[in-house]
PDB file of N, CA and C in Angstrom:
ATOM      1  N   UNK A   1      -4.532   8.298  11.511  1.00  0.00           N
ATOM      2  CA  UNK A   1      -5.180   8.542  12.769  1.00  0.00           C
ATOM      3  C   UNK A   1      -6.476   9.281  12.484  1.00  0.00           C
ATOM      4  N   UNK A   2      -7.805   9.153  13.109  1.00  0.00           N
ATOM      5  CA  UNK A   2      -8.845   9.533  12.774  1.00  0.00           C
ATOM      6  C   UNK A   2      -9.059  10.245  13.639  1.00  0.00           C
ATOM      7  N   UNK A   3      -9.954  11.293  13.901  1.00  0.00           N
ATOM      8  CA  UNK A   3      -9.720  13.031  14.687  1.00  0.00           C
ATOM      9  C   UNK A   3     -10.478  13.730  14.043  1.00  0.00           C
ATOM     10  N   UNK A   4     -10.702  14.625  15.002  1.00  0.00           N
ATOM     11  CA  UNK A   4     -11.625  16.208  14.560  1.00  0.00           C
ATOM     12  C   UNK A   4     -10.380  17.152  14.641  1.00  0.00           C
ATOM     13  N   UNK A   5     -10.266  18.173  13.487  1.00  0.00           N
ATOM     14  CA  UNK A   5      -9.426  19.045  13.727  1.00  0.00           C
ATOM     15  C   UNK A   5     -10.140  20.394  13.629  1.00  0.00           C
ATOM     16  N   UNK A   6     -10.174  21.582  13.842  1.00  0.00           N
ATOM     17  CA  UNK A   6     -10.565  23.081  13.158  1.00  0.00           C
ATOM     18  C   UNK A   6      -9.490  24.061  13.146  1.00  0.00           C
ATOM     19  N   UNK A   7      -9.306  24.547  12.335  1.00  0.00           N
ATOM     20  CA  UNK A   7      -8.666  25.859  12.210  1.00  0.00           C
ATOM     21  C   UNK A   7      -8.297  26.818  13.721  1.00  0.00           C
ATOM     22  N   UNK A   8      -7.182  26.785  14.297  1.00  0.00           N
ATOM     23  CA  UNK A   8      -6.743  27.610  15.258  1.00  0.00           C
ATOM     24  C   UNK A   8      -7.214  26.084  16.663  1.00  0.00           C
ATOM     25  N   UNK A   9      -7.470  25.655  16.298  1.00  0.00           N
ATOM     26  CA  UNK A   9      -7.565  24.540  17.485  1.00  0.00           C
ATOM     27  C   UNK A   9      -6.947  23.149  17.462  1.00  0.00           C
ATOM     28  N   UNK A  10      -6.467  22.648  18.492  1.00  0.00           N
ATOM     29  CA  UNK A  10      -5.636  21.414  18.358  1.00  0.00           C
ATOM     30  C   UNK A  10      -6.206  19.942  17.775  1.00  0.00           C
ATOM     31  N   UNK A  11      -5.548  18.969  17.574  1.00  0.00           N
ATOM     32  CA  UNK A  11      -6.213  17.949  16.459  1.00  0.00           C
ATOM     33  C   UNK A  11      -6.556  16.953  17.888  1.00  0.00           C
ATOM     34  N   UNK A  12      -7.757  16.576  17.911  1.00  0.00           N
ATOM     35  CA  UNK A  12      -8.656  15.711  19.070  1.00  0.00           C
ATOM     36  C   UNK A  12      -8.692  14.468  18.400  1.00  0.00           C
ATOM     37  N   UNK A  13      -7.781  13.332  18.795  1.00  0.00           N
ATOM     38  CA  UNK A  13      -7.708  12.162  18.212  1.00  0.00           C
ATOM     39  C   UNK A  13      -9.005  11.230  18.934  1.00  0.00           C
ATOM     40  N   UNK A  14      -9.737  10.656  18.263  1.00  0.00           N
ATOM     41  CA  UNK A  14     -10.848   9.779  18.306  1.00  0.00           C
ATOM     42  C   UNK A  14     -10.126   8.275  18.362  1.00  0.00           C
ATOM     43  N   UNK A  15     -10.286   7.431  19.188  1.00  0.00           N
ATOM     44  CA  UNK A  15      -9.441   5.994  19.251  1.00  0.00           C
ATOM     45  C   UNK A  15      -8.343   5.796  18.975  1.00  0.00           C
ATOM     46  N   UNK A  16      -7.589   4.798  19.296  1.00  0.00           N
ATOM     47  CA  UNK A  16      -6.197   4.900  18.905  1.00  0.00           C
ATOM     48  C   UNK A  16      -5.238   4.563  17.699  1.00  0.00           C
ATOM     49  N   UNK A  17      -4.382   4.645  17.715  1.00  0.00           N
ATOM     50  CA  UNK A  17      -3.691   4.548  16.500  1.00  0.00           C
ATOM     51  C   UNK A  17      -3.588   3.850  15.618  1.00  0.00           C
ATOM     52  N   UNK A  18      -3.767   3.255  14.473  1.00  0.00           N
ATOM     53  CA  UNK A  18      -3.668   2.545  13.494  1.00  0.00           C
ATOM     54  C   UNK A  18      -2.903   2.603  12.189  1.00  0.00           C
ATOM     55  N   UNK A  19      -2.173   1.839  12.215  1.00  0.00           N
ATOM     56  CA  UNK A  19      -1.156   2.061  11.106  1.00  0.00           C
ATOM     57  C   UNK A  19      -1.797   1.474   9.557  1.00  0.00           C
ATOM     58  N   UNK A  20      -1.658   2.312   8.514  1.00  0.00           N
ATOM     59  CA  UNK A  20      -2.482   1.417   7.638  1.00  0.00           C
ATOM     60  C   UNK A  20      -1.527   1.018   6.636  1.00  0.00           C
ATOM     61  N   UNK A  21      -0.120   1.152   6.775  1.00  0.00           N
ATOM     62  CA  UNK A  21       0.684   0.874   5.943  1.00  0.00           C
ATOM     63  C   UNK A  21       2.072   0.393   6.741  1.00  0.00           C
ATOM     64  N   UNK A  22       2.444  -0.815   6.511  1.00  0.00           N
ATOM     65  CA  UNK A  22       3.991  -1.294   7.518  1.00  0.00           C
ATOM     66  C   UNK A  22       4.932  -0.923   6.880  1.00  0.00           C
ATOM     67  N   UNK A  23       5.197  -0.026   5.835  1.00  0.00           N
ATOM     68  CA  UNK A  23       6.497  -0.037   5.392  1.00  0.00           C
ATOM     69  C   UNK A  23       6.522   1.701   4.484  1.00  0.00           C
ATOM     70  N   UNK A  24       7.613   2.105   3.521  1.00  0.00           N
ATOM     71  CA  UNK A  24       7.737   3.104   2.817  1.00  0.00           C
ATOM     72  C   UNK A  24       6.499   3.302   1.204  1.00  0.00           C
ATOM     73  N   UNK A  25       6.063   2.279   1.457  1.00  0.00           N
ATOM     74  CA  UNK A  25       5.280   2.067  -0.238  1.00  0.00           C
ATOM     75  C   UNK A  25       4.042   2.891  -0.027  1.00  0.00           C
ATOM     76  N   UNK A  26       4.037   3.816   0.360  1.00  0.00           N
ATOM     77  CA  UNK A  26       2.156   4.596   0.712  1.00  0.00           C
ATOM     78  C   UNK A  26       2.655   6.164   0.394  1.00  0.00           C
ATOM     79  N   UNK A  27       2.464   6.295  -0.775  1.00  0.00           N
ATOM     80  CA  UNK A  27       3.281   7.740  -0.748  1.00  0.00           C
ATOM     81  C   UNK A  27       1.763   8.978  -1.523  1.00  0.00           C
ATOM     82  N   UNK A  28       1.647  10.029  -0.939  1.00  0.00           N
ATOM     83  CA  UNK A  28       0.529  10.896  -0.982  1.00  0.00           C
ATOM     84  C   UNK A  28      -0.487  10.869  -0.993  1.00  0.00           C
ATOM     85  N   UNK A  29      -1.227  10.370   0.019  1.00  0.00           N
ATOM     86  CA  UNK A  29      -2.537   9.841   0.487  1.00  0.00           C
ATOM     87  C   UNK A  29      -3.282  11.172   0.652  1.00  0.00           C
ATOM     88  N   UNK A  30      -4.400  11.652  -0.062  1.00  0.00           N
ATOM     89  CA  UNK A  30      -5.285  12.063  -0.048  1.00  0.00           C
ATOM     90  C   UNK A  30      -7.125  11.512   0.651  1.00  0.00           C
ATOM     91  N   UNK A  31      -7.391  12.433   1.769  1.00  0.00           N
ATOM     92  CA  UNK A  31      -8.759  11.937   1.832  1.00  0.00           C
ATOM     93  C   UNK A  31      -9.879  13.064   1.903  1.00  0.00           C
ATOM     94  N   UNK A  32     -10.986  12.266   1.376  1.00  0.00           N
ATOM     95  CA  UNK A  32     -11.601  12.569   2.096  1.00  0.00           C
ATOM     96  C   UNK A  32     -13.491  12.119   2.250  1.00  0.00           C
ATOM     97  N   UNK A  33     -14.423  12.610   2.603  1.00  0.00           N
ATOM     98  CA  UNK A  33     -15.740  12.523   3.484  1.00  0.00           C
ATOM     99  C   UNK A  33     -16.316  12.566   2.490  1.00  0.00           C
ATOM    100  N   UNK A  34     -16.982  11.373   2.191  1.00  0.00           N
ATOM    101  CA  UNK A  34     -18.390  11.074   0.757  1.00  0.00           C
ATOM    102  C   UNK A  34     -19.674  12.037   1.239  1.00  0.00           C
ATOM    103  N   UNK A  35     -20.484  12.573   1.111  1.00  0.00           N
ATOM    104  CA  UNK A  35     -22.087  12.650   0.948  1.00  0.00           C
ATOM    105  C   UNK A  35     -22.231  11.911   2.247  1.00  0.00           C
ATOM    106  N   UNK A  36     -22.367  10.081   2.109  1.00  0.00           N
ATOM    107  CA  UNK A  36     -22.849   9.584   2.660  1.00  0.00           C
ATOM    108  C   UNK A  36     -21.949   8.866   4.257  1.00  0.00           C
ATOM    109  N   UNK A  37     -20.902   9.664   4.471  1.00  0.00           N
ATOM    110  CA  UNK A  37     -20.106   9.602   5.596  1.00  0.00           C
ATOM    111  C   UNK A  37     -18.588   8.733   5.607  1.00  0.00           C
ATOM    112  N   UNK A  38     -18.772   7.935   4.341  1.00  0.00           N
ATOM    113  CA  UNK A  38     -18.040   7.473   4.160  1.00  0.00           C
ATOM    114  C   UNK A  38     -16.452   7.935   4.030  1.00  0.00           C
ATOM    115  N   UNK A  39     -15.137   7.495   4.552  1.00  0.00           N
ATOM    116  CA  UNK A  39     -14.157   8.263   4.774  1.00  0.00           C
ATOM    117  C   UNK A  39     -13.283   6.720   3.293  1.00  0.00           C
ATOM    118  N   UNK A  40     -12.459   7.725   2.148  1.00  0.00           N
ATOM    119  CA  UNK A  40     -11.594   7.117   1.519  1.00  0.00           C
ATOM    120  C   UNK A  40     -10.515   8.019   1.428  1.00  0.00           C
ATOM    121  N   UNK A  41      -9.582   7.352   1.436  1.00  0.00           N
ATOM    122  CA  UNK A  41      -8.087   7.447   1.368  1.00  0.00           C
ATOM    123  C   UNK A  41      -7.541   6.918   0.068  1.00  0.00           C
ATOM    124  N   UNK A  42      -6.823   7.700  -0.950  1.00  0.00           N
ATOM    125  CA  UNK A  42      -6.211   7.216  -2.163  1.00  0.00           C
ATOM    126  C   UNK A  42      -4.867   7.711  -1.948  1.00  0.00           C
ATOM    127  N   UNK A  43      -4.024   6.952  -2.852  1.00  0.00           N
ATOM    128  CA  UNK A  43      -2.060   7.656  -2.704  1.00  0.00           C
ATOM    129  C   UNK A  43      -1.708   6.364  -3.593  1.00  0.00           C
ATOM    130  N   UNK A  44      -0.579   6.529  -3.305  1.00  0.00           N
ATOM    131  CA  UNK A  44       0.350   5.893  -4.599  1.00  0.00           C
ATOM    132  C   UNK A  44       0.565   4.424  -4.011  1.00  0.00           C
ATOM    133  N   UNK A  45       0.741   3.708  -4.431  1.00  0.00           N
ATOM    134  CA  UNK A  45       1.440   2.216  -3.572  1.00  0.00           C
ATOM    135  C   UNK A  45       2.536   1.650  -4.162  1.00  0.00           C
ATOM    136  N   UNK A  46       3.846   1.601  -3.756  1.00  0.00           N
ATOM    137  CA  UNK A  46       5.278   1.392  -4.741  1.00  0.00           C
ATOM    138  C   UNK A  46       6.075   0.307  -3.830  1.00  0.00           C
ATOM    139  N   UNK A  47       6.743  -0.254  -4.607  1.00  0.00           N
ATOM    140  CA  UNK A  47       7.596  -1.425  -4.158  1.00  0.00           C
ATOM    141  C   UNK A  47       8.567  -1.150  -4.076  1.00  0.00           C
ATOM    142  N   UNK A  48       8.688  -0.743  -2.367  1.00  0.00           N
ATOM    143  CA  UNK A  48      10.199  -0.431  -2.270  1.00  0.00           C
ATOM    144  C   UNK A  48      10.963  -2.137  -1.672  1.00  0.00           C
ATOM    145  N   UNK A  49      12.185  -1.632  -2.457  1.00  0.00           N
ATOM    146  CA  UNK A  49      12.919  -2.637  -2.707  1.00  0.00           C
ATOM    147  C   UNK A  49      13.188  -3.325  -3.644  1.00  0.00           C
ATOM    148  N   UNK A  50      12.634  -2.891  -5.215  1.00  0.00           N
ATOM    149  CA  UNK A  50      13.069  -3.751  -6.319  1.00  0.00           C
ATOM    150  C   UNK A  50      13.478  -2.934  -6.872  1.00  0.00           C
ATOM    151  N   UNK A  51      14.888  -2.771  -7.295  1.00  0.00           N
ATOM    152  CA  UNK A  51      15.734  -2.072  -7.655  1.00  0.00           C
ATOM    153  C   UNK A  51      15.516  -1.890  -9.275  1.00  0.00           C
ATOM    154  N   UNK A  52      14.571  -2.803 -10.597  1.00  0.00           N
ATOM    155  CA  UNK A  52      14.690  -2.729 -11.935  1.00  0.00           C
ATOM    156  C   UNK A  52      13.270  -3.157 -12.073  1.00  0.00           C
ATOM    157  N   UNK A  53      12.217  -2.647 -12.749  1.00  0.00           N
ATOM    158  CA  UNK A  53      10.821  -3.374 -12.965  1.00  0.00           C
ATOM    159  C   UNK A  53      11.223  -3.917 -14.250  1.00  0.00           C
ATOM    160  N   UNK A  54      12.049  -4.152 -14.648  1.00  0.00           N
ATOM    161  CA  UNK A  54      11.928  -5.135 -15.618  1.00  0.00           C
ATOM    162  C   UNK A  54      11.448  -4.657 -16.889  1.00  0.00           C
ATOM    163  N   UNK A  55      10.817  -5.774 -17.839  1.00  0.00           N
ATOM    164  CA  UNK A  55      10.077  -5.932 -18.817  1.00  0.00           C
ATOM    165  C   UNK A  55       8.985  -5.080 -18.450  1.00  0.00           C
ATOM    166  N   UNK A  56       8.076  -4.892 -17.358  1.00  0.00           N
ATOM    167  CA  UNK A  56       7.090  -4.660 -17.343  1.00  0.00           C
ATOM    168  C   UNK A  56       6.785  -2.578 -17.376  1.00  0.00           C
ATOM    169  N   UNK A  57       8.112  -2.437 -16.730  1.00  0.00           N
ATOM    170  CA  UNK A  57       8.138  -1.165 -16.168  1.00  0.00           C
ATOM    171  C   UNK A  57       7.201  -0.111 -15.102  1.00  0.00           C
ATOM    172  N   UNK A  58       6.701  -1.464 -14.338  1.00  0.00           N
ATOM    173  CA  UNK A  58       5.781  -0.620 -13.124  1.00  0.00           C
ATOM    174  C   UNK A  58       6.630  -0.419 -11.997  1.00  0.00           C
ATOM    175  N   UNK A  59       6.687   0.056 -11.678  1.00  0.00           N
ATOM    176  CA  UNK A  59       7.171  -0.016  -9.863  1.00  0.00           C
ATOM    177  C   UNK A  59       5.641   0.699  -9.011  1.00  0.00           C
ATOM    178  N   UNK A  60       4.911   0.829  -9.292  1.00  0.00           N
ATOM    179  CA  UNK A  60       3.784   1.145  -8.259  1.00  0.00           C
ATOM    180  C   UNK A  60       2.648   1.443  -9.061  1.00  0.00           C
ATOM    181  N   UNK A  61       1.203   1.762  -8.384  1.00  0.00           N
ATOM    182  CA  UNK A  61      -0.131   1.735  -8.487  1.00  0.00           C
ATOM    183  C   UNK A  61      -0.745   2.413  -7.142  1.00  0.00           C
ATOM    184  N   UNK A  62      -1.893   2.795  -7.979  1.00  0.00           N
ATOM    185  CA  UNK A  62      -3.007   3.478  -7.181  1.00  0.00           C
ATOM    186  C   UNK A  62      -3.823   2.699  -6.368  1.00  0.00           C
ATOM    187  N   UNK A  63      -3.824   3.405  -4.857  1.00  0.00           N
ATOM    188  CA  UNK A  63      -4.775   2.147  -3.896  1.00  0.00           C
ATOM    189  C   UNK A  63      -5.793   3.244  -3.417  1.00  0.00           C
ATOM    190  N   UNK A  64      -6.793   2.176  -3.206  1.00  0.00           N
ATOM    191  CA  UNK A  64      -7.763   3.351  -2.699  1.00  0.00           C
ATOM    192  C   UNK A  64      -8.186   2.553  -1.301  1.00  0.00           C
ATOM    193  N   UNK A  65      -8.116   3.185  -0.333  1.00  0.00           N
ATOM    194  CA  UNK A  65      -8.689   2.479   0.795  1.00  0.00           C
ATOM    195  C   UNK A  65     -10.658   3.022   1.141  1.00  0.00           C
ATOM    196  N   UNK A  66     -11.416   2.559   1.786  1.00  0.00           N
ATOM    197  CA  UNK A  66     -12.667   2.748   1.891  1.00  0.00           C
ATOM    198  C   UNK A  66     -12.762   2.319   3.390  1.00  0.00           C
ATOM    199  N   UNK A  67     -13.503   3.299   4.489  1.00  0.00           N
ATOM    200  CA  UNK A  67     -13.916   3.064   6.025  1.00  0.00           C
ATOM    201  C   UNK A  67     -15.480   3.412   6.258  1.00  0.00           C
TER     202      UNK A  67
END
């Protein structure tokens, strides 16, 4: 959700809600405000629901979103 918040004052949501993830795989999303206004979001991205990665041994990766 995108918003102005400050210290000792309530969070003022700007448009409505948007989900940027449908399921459990988005785990510690960090953001924040470039120089040039730009808003990114990074966190983990994992596949829930495969119980063995196999040969490969990943179960997740780094996503970075950009607005």
């Amino acid at each position: 959700m995108i918003g102005d918040w400050q210290p000792g004052q309530p969070f003022v949501p700007e448009g409505e809600f948007i989900e940027m993830d449908h399921g459990h795989d988005f785990y510690a999303p960090q953001s924040f405000l470039t120089p040039d206004g730009r808003r990114i979001v990074m966190g983990v991205a994992g596949y829930v629901g495969i119980a063995d990665a196999g040969a490969t041994r990943w179960l997740g990766g780094n996503a970075l979103f950009t607005a």
